[in-house]
PDB file of N, CA and C in Angstrom:
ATOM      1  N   UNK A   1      90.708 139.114  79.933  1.00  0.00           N
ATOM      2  CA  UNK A   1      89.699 139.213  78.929  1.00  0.00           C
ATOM      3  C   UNK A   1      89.642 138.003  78.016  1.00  0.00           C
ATOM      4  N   UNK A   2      90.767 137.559  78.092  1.00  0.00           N
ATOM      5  CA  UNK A   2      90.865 136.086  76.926  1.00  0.00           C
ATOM      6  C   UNK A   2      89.449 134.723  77.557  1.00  0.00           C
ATOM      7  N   UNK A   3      89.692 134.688  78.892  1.00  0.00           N
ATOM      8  CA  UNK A   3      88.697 133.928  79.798  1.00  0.00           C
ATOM      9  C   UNK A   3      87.420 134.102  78.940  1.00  0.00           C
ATOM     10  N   UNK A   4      86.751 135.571  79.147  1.00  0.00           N
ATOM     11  CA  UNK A   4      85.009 135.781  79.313  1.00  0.00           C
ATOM     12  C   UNK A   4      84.983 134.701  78.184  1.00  0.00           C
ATOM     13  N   UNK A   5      85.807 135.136  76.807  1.00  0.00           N
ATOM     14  CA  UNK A   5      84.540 135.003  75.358  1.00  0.00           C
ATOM     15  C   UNK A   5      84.824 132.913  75.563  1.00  0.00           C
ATOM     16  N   UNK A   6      85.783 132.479  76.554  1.00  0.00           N
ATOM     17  CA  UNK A   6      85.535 131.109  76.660  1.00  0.00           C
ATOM     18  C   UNK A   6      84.457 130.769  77.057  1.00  0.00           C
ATOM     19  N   UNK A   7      84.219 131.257  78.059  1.00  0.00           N
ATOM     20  CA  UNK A   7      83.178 130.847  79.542  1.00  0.00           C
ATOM     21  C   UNK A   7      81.824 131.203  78.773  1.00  0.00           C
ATOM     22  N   UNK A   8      81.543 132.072  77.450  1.00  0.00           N
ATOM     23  CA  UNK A   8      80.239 132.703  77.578  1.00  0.00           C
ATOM     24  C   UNK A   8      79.689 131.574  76.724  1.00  0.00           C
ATOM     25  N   UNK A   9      80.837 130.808  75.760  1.00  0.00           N
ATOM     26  CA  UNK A   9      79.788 129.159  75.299  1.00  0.00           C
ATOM     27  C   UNK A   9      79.234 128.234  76.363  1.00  0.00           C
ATOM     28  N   UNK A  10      80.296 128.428  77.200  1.00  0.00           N
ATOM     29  CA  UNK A  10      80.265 127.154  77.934  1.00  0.00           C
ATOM     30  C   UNK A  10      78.923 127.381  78.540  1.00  0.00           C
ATOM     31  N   UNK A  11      78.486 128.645  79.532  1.00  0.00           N
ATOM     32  CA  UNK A  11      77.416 128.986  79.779  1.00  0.00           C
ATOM     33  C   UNK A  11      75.998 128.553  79.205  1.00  0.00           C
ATOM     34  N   UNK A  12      76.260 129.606  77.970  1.00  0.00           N
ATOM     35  CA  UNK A  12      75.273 129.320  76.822  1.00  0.00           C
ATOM     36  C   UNK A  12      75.087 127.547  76.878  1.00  0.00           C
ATOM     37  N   UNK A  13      75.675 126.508  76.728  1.00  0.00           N
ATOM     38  CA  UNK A  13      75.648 125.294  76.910  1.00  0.00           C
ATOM     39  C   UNK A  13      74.993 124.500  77.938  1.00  0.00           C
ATOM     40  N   UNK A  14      75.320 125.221  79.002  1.00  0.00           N
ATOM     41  CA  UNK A  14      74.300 124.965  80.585  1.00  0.00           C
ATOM     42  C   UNK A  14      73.237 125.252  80.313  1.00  0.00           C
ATOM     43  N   UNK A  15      73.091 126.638  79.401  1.00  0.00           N
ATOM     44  CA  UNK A  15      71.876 127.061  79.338  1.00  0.00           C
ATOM     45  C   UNK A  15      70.996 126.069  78.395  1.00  0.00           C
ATOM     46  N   UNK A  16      71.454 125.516  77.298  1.00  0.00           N
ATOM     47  CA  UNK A  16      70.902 125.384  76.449  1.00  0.00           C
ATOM     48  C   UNK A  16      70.799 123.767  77.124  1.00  0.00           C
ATOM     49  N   UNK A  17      71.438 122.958  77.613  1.00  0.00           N
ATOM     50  CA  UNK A  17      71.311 121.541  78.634  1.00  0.00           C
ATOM     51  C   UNK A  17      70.072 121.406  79.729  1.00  0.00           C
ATOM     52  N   UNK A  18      70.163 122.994  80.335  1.00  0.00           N
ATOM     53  CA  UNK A  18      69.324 123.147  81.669  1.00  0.00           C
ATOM     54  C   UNK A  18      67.891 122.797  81.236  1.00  0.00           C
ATOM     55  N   UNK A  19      67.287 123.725  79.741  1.00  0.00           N
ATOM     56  CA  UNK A  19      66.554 123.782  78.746  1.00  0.00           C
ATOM     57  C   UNK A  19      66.118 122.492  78.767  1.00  0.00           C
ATOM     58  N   UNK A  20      67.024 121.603  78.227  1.00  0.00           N
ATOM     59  CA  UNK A  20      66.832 120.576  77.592  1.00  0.00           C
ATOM     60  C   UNK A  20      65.981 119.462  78.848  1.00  0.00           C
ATOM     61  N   UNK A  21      66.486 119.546  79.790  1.00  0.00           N
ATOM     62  CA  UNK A  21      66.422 118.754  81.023  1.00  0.00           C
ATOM     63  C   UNK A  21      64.774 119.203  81.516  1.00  0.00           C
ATOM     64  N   UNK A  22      64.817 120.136  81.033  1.00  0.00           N
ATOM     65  CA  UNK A  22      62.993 121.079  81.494  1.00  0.00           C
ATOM     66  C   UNK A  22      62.344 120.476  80.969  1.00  0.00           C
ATOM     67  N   UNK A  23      62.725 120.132  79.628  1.00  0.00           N
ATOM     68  CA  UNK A  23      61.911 119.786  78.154  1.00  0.00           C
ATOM     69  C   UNK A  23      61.003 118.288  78.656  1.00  0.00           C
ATOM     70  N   UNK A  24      62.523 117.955  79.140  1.00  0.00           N
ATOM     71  CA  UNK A  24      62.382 115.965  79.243  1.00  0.00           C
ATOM     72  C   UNK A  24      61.622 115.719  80.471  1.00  0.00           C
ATOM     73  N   UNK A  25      61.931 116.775  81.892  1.00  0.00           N
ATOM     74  CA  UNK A  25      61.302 116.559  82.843  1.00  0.00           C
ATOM     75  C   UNK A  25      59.555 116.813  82.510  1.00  0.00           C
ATOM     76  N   UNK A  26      59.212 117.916  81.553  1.00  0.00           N
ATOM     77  CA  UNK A  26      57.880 117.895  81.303  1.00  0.00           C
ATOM     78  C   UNK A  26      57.427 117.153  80.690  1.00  0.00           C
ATOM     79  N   UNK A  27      58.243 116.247  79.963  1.00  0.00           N
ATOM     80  CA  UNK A  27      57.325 115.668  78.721  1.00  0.00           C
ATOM     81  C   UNK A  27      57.026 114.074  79.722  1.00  0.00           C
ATOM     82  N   UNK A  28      58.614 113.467  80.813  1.00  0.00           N
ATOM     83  CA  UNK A  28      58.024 112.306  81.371  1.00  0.00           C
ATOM     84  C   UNK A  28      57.014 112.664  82.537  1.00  0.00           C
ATOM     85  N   UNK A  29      56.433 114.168  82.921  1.00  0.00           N
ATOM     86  CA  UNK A  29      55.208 114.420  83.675  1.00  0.00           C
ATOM     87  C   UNK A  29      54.307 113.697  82.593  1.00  0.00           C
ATOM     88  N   UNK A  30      54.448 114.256  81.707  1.00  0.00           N
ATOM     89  CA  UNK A  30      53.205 114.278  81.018  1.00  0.00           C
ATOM     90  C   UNK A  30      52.700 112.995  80.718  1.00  0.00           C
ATOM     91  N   UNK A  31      53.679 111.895  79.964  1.00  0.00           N
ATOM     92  CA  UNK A  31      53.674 110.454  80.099  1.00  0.00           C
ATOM     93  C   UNK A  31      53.467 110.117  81.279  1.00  0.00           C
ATOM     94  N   UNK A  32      53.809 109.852  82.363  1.00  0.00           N
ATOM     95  CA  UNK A  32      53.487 109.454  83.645  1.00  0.00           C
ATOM     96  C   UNK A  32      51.665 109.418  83.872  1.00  0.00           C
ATOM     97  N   UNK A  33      51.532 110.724  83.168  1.00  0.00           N
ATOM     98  CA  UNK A  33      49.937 111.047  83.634  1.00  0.00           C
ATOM     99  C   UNK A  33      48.966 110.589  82.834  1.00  0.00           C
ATOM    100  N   UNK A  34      49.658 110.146  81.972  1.00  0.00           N
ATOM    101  CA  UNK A  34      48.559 109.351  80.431  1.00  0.00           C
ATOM    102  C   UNK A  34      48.927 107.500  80.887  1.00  0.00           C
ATOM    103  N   UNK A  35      49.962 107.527  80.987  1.00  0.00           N
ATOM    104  CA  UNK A  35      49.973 105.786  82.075  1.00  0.00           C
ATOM    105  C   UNK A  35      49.200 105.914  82.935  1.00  0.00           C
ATOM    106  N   UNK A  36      49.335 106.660  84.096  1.00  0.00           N
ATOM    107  CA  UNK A  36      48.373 106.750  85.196  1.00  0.00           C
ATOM    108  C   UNK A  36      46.592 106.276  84.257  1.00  0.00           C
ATOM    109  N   UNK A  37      46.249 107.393  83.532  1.00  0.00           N
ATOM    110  CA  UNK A  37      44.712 107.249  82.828  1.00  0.00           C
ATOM    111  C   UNK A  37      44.467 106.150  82.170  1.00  0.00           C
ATOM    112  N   UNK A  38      45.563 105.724  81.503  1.00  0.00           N
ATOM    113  CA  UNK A  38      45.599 104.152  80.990  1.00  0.00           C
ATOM    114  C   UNK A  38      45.192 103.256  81.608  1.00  0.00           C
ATOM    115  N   UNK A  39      46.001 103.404  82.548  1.00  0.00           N
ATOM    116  CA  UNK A  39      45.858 102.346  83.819  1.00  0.00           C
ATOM    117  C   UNK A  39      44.424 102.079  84.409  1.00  0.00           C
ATOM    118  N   UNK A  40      44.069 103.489  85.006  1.00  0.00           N
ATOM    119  CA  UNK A  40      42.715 103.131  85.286  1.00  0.00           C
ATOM    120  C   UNK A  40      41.974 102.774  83.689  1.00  0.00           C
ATOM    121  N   UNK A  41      41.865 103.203  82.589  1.00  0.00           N
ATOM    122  CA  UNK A  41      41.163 102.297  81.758  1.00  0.00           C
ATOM    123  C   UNK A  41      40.965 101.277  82.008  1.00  0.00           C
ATOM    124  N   UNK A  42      42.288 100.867  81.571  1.00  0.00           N
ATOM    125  CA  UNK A  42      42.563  99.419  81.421  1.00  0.00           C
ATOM    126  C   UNK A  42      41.881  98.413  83.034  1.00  0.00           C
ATOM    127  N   UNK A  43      41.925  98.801  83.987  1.00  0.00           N
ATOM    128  CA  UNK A  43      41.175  98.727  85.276  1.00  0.00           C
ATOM    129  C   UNK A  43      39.818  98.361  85.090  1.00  0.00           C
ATOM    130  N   UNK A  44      39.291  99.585  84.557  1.00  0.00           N
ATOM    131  CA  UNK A  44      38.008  99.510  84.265  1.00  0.00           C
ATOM    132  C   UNK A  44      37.068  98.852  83.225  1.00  0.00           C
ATOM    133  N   UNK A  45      37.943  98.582  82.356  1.00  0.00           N
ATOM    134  CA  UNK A  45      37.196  97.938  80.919  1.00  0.00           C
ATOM    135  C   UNK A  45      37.764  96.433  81.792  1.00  0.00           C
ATOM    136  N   UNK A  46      38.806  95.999  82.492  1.00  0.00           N
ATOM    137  CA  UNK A  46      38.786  94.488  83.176  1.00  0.00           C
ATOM    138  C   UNK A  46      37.703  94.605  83.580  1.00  0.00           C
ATOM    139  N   UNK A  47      37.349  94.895  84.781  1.00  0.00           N
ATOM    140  CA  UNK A  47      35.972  94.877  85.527  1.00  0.00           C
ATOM    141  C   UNK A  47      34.841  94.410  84.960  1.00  0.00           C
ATOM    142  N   UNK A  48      34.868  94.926  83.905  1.00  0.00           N
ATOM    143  CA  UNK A  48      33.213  95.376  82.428  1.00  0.00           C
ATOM    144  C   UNK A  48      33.420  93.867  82.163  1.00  0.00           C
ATOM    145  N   UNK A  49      34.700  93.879  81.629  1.00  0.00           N
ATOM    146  CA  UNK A  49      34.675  92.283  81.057  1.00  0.00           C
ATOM    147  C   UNK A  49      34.502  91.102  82.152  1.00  0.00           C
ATOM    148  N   UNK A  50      34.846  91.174  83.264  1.00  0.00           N
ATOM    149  CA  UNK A  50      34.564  89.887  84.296  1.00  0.00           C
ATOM    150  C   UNK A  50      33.273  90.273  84.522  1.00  0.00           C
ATOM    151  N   UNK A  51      32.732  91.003  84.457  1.00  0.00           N
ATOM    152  CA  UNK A  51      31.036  91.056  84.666  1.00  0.00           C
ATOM    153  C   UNK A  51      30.356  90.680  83.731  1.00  0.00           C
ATOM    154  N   UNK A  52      30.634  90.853  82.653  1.00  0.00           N
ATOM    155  CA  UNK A  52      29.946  90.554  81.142  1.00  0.00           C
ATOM    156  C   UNK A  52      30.196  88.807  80.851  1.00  0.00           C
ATOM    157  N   UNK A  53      31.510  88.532  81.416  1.00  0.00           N
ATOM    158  CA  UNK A  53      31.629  87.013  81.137  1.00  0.00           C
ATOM    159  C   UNK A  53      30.788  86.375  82.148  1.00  0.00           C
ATOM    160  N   UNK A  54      30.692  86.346  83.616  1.00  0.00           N
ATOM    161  CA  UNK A  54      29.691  86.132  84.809  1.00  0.00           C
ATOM    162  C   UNK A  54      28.208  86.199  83.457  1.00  0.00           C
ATOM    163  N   UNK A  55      27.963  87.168  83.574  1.00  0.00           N
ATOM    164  CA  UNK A  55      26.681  87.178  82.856  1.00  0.00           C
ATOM    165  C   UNK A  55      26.157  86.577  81.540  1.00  0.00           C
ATOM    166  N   UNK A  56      27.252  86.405  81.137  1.00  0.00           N
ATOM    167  CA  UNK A  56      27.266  85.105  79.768  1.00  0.00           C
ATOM    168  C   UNK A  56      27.449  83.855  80.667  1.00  0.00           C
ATOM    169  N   UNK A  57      28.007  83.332  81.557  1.00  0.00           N
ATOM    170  CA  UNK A  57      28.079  82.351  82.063  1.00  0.00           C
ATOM    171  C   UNK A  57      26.474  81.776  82.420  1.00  0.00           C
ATOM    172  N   UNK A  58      25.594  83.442  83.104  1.00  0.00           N
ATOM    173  CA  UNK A  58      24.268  82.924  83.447  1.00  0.00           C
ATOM    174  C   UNK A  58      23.491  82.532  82.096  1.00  0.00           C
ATOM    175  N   UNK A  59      23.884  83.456  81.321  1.00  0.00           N
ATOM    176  CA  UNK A  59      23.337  82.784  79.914  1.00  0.00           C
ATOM    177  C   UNK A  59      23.078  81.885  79.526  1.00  0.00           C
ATOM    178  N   UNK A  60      24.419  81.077  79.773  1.00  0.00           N
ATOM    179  CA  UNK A  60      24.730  79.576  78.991  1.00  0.00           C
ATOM    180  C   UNK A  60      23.484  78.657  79.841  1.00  0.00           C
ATOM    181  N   UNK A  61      24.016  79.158  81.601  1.00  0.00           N
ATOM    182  CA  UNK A  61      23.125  77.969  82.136  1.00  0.00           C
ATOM    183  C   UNK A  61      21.736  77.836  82.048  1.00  0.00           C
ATOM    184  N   UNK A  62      20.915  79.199  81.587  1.00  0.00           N
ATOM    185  CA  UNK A  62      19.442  79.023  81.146  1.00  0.00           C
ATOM    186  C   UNK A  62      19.488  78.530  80.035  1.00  0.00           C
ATOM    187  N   UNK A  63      20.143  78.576  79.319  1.00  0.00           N
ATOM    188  CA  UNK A  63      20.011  78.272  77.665  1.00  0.00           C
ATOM    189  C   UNK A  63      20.364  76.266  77.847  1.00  0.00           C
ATOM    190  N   UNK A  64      20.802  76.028  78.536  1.00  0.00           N
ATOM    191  CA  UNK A  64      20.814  74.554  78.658  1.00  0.00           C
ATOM    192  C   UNK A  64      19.912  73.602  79.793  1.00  0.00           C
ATOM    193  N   UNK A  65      19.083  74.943  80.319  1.00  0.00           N
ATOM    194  CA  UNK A  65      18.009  74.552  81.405  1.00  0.00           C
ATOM    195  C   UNK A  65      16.630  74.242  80.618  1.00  0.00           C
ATOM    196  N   UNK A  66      16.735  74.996  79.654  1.00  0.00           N
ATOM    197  CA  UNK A  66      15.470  74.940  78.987  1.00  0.00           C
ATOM    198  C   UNK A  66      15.077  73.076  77.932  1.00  0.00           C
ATOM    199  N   UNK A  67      14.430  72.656  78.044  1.00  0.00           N
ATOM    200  CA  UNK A  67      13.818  71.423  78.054  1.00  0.00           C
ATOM    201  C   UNK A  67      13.984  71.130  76.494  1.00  0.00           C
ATOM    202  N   UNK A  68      14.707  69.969  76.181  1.00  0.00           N
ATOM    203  CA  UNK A  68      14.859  69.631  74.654  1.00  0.00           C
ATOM    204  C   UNK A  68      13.679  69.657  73.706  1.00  0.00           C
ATOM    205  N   UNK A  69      12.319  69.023  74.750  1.00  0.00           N
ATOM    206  CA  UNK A  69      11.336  68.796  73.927  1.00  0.00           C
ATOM    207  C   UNK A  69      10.366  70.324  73.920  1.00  0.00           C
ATOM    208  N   UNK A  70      10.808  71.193  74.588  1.00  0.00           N
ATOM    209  CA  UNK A  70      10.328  72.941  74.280  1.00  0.00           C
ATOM    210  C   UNK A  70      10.853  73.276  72.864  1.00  0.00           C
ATOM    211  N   UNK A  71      12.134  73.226  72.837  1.00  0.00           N
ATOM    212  CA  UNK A  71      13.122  73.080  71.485  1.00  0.00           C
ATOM    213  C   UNK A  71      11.828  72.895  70.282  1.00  0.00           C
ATOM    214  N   UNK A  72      12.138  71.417  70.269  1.00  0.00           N
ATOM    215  CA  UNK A  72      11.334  70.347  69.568  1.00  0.00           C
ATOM    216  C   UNK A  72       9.849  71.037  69.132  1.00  0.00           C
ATOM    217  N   UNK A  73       8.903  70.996  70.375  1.00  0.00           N
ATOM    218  CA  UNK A  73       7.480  71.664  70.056  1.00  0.00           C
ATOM    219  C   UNK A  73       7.292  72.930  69.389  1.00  0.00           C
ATOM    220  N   UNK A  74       7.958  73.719  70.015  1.00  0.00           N
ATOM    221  CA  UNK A  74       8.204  75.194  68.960  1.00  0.00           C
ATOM    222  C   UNK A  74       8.435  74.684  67.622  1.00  0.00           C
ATOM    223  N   UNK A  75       9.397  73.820  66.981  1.00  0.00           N
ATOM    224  CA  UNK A  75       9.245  73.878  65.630  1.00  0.00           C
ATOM    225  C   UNK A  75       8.422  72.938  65.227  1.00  0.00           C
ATOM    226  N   UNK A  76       7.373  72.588  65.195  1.00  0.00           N
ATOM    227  CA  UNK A  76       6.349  71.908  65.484  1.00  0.00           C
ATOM    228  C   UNK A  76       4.980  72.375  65.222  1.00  0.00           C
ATOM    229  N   UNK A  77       5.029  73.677  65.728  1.00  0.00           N
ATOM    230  CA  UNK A  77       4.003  74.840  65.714  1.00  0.00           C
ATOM    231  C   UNK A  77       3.872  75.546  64.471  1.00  0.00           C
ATOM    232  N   UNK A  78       2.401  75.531  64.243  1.00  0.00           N
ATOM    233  CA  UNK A  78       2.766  76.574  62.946  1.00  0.00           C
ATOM    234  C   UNK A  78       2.362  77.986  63.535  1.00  0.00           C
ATOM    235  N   UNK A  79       3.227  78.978  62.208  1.00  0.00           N
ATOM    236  CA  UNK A  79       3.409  80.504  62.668  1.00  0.00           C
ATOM    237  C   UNK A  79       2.140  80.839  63.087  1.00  0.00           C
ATOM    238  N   UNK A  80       2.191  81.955  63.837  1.00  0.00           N
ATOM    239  CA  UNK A  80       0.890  82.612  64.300  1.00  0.00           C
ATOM    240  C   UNK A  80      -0.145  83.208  63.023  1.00  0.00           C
ATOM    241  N   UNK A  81       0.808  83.581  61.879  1.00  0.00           N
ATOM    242  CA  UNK A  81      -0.100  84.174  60.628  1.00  0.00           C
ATOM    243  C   UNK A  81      -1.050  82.899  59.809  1.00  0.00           C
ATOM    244  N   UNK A  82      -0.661  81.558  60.549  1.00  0.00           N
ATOM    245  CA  UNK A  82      -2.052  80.802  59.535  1.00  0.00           C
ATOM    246  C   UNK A  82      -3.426  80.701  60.292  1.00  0.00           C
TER     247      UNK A  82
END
């Protein structure tokens, strides 16, 4: 009888470890699965941005296609209201 009342902490201790190990295994599911969603974010907003820079790139090159003296004549012009 001296044994049980040892063994019934020690138990209780597994128990309360086993617990603990549940806790941690759910919580790095749970992290795992918010990296995972990150990830693709982060994936996806790259993409957005190499397309958006491409398309500023086409920007630039019309904006330096257009003729100095177009520039020039436009301010040149008076407004449409005289």
């Amino acid at each position: 009888m001296t044994d049980f009342p040892a063994e019934a902490p020690q138990n209780n201790n597994y128990s309360v470890l086993e617990q603990r190990i549940v806790d941690l295994e759910s919580q790095l599911a749970f992290q795992e699965d918010t990296i995972s969603e990150l990830n693709k974010l982060v994936t996806a907003q790259s993409q957005e941005l190499h397309r958006i820079q491409k398309h500023l790139v086409l920007v630039a090159e019309r904006l330096q296609q257009i003729p100095e003296s177009q520039d020039q004549a436009a301010g040149d012009e008076r407004p449409p209201h005289y």
